[in-house]
C-alpha atoms as a PDB file:
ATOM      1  CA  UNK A   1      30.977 -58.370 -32.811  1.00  0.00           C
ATOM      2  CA  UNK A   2      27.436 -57.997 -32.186  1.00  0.00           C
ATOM      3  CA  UNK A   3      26.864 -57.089 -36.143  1.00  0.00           C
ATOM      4  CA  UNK A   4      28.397 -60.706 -37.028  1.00  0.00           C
ATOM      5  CA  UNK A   5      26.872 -62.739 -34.251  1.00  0.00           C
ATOM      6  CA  UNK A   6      22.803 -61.394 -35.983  1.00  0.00           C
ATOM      7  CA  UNK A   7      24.645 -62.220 -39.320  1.00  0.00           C
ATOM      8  CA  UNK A   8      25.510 -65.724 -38.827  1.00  0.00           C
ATOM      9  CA  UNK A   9      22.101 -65.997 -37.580  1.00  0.00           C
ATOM     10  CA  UNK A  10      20.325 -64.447 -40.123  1.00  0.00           C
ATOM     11  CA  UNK A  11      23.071 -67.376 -42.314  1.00  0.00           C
ATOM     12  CA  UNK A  12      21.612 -70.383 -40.430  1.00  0.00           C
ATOM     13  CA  UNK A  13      17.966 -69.264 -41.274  1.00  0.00           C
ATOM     14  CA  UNK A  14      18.653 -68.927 -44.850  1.00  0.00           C
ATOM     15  CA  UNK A  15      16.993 -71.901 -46.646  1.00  0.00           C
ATOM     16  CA  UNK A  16      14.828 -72.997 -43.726  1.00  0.00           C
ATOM     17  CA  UNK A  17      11.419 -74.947 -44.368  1.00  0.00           C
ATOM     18  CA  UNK A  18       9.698 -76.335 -42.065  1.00  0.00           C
ATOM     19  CA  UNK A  19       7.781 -79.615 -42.486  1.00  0.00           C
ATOM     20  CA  UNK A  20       4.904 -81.078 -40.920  1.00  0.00           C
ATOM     21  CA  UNK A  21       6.320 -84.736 -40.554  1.00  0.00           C
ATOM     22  CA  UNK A  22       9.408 -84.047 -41.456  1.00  0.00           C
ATOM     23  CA  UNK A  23      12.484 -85.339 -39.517  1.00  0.00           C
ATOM     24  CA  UNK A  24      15.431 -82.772 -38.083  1.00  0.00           C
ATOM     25  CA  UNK A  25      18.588 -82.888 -36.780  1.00  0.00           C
ATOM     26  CA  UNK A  26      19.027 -79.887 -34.717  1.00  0.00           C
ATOM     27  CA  UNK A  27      22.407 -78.892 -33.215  1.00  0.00           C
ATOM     28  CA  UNK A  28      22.242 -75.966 -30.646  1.00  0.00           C
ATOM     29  CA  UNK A  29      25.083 -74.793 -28.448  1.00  0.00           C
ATOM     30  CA  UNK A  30      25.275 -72.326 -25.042  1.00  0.00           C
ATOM     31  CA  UNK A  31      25.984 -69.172 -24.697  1.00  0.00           C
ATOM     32  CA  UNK A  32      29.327 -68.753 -24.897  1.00  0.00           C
ATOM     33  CA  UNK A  33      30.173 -72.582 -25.313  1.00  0.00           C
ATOM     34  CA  UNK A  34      29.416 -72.276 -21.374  1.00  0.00           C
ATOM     35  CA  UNK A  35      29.488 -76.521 -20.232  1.00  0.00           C
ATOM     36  CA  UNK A  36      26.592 -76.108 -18.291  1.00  0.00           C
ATOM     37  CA  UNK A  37      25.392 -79.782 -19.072  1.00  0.00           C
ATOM     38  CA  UNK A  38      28.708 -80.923 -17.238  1.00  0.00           C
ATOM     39  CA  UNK A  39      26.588 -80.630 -14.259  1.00  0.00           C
ATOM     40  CA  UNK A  40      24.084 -83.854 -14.965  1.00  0.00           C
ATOM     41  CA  UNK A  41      21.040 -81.931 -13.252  1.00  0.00           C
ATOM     42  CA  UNK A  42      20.919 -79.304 -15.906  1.00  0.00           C
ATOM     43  CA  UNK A  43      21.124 -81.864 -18.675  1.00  0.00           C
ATOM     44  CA  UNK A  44      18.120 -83.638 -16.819  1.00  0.00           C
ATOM     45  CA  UNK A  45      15.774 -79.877 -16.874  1.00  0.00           C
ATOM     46  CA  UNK A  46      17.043 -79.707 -20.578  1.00  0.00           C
ATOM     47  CA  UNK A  47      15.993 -83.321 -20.878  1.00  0.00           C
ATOM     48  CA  UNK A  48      12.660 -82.892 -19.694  1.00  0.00           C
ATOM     49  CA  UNK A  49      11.570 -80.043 -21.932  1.00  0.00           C
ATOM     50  CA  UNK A  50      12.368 -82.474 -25.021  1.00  0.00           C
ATOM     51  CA  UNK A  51      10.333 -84.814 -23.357  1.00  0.00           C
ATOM     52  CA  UNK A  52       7.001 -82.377 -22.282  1.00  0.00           C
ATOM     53  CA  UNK A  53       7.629 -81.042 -26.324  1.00  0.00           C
ATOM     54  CA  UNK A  54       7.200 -85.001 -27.267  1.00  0.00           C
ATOM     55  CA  UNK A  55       4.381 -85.622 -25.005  1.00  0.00           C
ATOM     56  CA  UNK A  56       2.455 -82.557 -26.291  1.00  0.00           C
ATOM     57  CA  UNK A  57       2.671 -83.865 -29.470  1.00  0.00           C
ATOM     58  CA  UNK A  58       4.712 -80.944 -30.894  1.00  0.00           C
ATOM     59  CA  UNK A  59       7.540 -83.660 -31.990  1.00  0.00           C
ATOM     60  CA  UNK A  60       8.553 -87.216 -32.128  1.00  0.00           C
ATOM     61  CA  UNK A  61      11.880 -87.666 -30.558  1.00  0.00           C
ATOM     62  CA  UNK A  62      13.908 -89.967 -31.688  1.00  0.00           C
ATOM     63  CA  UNK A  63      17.086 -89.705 -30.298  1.00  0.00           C
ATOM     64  CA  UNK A  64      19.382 -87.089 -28.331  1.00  0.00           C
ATOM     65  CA  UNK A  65      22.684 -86.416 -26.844  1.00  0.00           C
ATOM     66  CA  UNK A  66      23.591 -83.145 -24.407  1.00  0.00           C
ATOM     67  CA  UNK A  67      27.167 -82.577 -24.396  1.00  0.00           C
ATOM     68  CA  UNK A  68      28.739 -80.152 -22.293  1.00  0.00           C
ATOM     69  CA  UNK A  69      28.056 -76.987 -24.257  1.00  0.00           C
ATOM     70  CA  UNK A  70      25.460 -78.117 -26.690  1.00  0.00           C
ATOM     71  CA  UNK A  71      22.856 -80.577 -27.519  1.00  0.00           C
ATOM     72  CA  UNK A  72      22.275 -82.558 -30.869  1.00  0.00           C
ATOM     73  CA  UNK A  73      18.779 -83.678 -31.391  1.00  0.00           C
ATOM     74  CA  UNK A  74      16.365 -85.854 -33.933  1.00  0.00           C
ATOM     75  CA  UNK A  75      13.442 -85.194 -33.914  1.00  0.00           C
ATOM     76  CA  UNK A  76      10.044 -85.526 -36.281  1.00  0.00           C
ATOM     77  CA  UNK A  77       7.947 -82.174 -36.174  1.00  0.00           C
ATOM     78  CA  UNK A  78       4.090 -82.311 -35.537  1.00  0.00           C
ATOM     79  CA  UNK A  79       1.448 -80.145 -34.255  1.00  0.00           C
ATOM     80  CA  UNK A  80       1.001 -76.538 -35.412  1.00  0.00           C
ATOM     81  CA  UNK A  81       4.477 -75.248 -34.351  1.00  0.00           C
ATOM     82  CA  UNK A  82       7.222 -74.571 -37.064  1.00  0.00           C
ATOM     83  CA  UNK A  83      10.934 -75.720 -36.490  1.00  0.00           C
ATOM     84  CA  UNK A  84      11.912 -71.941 -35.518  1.00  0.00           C
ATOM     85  CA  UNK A  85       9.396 -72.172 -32.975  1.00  0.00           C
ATOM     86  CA  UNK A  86       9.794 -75.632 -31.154  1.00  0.00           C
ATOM     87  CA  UNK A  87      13.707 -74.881 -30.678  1.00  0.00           C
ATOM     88  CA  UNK A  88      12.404 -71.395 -29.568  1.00  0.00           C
ATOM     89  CA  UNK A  89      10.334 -73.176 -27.098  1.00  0.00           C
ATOM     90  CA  UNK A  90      12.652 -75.319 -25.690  1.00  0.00           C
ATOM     91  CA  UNK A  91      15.329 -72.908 -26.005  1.00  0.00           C
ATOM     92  CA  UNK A  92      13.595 -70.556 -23.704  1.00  0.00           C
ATOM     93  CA  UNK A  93      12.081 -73.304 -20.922  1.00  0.00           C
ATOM     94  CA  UNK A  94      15.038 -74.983 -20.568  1.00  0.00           C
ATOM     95  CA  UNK A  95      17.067 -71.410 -20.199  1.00  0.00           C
ATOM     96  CA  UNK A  96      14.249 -70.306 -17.300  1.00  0.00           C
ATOM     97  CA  UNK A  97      14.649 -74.402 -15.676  1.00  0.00           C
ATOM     98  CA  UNK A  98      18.606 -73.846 -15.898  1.00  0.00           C
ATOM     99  CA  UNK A  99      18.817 -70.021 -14.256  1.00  0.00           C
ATOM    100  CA  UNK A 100      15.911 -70.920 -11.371  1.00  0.00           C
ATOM    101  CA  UNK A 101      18.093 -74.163 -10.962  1.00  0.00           C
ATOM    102  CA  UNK A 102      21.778 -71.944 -10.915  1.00  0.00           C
ATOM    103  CA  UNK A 103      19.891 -69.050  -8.981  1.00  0.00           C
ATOM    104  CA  UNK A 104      21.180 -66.530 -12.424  1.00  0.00           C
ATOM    105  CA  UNK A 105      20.052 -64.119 -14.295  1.00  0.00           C
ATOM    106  CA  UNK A 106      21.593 -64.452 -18.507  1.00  0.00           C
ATOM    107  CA  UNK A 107      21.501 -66.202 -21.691  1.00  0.00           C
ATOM    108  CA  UNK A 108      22.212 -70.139 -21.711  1.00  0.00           C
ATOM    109  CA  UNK A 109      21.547 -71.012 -25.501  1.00  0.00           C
ATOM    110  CA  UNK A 110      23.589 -68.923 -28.341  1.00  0.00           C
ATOM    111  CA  UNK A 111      20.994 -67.314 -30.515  1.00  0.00           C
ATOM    112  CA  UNK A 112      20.016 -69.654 -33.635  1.00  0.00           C
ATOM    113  CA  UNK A 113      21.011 -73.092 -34.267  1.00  0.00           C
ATOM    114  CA  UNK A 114      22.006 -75.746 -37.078  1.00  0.00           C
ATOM    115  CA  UNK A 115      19.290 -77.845 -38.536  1.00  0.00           C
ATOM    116  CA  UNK A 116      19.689 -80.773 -41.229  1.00  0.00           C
ATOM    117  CA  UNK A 117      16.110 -81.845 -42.231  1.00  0.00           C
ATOM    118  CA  UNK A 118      17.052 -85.795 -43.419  1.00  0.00           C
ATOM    119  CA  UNK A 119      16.022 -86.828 -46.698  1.00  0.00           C
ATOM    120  CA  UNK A 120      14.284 -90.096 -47.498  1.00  0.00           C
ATOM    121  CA  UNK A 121      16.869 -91.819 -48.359  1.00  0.00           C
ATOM    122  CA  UNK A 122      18.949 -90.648 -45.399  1.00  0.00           C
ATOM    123  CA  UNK A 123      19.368 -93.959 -42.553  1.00  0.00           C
ATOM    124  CA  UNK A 124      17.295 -92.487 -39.802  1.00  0.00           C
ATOM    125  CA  UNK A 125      18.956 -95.177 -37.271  1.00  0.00           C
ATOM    126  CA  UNK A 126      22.412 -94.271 -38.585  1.00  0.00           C
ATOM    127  CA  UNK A 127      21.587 -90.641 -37.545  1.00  0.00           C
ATOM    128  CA  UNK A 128      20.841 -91.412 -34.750  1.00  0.00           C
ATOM    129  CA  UNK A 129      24.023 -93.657 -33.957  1.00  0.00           C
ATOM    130  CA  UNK A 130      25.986 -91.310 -34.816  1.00  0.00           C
ATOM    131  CA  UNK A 131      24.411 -88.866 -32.629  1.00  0.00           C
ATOM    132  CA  UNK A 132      24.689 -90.756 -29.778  1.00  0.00           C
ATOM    133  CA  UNK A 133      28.454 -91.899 -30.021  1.00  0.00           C
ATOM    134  CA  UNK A 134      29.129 -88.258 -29.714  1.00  0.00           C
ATOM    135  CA  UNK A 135      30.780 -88.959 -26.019  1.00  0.00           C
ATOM    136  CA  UNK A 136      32.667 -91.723 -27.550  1.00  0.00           C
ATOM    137  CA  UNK A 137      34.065 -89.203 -30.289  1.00  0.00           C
ATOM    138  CA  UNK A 138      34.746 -86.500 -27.936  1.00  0.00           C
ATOM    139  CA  UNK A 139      36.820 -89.002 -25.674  1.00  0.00           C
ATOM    140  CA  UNK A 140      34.474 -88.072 -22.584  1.00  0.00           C
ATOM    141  CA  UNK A 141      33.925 -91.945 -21.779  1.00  0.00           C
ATOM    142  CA  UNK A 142      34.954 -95.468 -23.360  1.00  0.00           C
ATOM    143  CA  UNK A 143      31.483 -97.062 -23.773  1.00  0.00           C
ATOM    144  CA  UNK A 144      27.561 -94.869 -24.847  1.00  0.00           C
ATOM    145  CA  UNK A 145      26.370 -96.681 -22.053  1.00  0.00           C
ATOM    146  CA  UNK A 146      28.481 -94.917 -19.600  1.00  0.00           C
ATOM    147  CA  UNK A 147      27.158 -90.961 -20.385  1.00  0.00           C
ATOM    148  CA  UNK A 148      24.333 -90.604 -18.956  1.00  0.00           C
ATOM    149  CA  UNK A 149      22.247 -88.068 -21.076  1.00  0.00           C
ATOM    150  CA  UNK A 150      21.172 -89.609 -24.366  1.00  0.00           C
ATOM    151  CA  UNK A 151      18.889 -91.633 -25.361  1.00  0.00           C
ATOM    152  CA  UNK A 152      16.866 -93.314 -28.899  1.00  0.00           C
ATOM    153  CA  UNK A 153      13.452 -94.197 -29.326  1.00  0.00           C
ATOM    154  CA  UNK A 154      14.420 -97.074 -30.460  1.00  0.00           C
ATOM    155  CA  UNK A 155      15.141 -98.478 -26.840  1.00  0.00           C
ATOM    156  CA  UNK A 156      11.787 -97.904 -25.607  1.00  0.00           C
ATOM    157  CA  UNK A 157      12.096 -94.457 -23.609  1.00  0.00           C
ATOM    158  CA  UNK A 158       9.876 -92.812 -26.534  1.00  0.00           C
ATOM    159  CA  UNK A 159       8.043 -94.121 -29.077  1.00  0.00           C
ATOM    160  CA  UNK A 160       9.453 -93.792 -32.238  1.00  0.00           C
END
């Protein structure tokens, strides 16, 4: 099990470049499809490491949704950091926010995740829709505007 697990890792990694400026769609699920982010207090600690990686200039976020068990994100990388590193990074504070928050010890994030850098001639708004109506999709409410962790630049909360 463990043998597959490091090669569908080592599978995800395959092809990866990472691109000052360039704009990502990262999709990263828990450990064990655990729903943490049921619980909207988690989702706000996962929520806030985006936002210290945005105000650190290490991205641009430009839009988000946390599901239950895993969080799709856009994002345009900047600073120093590669893409392996700035999911690394939030990855691992989030994890530590999450187990001081749950009073646990273990993994919250599987190991890797799924990245799509978008191309130029890829919508960057219709990304980002469609990242958003996730909830709507998954039939966890009837309107965006009732789930409460998302959010796109392009209402103000970041600057796109």
């Amino acid at each position: 099990m463990e043998n597959s697990r490091k090669a569908r890792s080592r599978a995800l990694r395959k092809g990866r470049i990472s691109q000052h400026g360039g704009i990502y769609l990262v999709t990263t699920t828990t450990h064990e499809r655990r729903p943490f982010f049921e619980d909207f207090m988690l989702g706000r600690i996962l929520v806030g490491e985006m936002n210290a990686l945005h105000q650190c200039k290490m991205v641009d976020s430009l839009a988000f949704v946390i599901m239950p068990d895993h969080l799709h994100w856009l994002f345009r990388l900047r600073g120093d950091q590669g893409l392996s590193e700035t999911v690394r990074r939030l990855k691992g504070r989030s994890a530590r926010g999450i187990n001081l928050k749950l009073g646990r010890i273990g993994p919250v994030w599987q190991t890797g995740f799924h990245d799509h850098a978008l191309r130029k001639h890829e919508d960057i708004r219709g990304v980002a829709r469609y990242i958003v109506a996730n909830p709507l999709r998954a039939g966890l409410v009837e309107q965006i505007g009732d789930y409460p962790l998302w959010d796109a630049a392009w209402l103000g909360a970041w600057e796109a």
